[in-house]
Protein backbone atom coordinates (compact mmCIF):
# COMPACT_ATOMS: atom_id res chain seq x y z
CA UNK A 1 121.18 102.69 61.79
CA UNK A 2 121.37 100.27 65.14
CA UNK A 3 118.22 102.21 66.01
CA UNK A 4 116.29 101.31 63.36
CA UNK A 5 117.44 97.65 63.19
CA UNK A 6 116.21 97.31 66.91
CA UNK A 7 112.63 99.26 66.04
CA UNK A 8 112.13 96.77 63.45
CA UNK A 9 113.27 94.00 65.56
CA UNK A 10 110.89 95.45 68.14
CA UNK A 11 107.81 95.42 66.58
CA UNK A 12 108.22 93.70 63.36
CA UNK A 13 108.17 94.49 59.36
CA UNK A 14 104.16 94.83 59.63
CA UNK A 15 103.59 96.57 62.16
CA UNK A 16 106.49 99.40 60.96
CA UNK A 17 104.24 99.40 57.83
CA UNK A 18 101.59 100.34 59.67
CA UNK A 19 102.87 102.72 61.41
CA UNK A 20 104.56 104.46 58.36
CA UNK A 21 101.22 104.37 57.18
CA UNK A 22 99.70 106.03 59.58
CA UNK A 23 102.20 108.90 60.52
CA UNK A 24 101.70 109.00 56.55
CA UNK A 25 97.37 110.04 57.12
CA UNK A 26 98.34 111.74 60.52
CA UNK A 27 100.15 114.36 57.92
CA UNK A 28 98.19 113.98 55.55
CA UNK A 29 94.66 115.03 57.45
CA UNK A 30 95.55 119.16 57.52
CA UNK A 31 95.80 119.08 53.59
CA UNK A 32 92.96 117.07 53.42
CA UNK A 33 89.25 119.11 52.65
CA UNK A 34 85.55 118.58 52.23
CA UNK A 35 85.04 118.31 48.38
CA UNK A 36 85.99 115.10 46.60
CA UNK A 37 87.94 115.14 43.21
CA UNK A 38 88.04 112.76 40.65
CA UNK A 39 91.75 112.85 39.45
CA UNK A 40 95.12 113.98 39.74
CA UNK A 41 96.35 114.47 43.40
CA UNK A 42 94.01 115.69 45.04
CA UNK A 43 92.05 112.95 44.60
CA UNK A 44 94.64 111.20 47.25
CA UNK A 45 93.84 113.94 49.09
CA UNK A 46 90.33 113.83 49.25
CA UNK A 47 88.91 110.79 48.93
CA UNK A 48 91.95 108.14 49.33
CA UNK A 49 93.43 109.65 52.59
CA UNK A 50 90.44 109.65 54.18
CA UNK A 51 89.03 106.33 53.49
CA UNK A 52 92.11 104.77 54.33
CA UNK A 53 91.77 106.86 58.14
CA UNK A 54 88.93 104.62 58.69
CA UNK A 55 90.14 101.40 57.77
CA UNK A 56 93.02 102.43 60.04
CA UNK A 57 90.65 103.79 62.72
CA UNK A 58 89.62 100.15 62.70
CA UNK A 59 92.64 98.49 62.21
CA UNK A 60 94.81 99.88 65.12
CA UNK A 61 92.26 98.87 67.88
CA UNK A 62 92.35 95.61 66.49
CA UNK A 63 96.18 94.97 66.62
CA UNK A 64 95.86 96.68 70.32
CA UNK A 65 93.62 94.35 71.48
CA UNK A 66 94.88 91.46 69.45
CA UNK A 67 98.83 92.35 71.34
CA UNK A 68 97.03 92.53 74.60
CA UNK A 69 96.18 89.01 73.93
CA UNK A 70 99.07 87.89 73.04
CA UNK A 71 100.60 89.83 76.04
CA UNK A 72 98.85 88.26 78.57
CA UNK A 73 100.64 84.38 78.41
CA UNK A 74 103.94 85.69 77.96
CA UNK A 75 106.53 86.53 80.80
CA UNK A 76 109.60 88.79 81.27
CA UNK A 77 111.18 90.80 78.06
CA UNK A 78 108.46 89.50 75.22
CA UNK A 79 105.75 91.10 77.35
CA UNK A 80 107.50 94.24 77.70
CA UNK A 81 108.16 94.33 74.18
CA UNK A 82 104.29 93.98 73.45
CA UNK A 83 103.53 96.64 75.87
CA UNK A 84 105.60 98.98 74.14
CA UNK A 85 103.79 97.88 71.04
CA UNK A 86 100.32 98.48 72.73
CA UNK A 87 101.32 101.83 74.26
CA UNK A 88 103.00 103.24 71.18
CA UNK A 89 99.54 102.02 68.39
CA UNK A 90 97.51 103.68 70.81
CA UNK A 91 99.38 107.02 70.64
CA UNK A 92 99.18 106.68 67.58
CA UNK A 93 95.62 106.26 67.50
CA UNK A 94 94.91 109.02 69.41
CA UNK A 95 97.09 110.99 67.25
CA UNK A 96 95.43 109.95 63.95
CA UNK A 97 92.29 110.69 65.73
CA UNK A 98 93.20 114.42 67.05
CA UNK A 99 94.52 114.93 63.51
CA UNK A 100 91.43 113.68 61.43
CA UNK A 101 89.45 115.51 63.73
CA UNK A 102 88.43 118.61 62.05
CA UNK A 103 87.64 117.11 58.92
CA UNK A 104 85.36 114.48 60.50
CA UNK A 105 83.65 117.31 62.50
CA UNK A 106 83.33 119.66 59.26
CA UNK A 107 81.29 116.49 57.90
CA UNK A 108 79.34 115.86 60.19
CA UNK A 109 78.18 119.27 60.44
CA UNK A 110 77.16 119.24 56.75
CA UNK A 111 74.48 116.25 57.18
CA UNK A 112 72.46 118.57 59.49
């Protein structure tokens, strides 16, 4: 439980929403498939999962960039907290990325 309290206290209620949310896609991309429904679950599956991959494709750089700001006029332990941040969004990133992959590719492919 102390573990948790101090990941929170590290980087924040927000930003553990955001990551929730996207370890949440990062499992969700191998279920996820070319055709788009129009109800019941797979419609999460195929149309709301990956939308919300590239709003977060978008939104991770940003926070990156925006803690890199913040990182750079601060000193001591609050800088190495915000490098932690930085390091551990862009894992994630790349993760999401990796993981979304396939799909994106499979696409892609079709618009040829």
């Amino acid at each position: 439980m102390d573990r948790l309290r101090d990941f929170v206290s590290t980087f924040g209620a927000l930003r553990v929403m955001l990551v929730i949310g996207v370890v949440a896609l990062i499992v969700a991309a191998p279920f996820s498939d070319g055709p788009a429904y129009s109800t019941g679950w797979p419609l999460v599956r195929s149309v709301i999962a990956p939308t919300l991959f590239v709003i977060m494709a978008f939104v991770l750089p940003l926070d990156v960039t925006m803690t890199l700001i913040f990182m750079s006029d601060r000193q001591g332990p609050e800088r190495r907290r915000l490098r932690r941040i930085a390091q551990a969004e862009t894992v994630l990133l790349v993760a999401m990325l990796v993981a979304w992959m396939p799909l994106m590719m499979r696409l892609l492919r079709t618009l040829d």
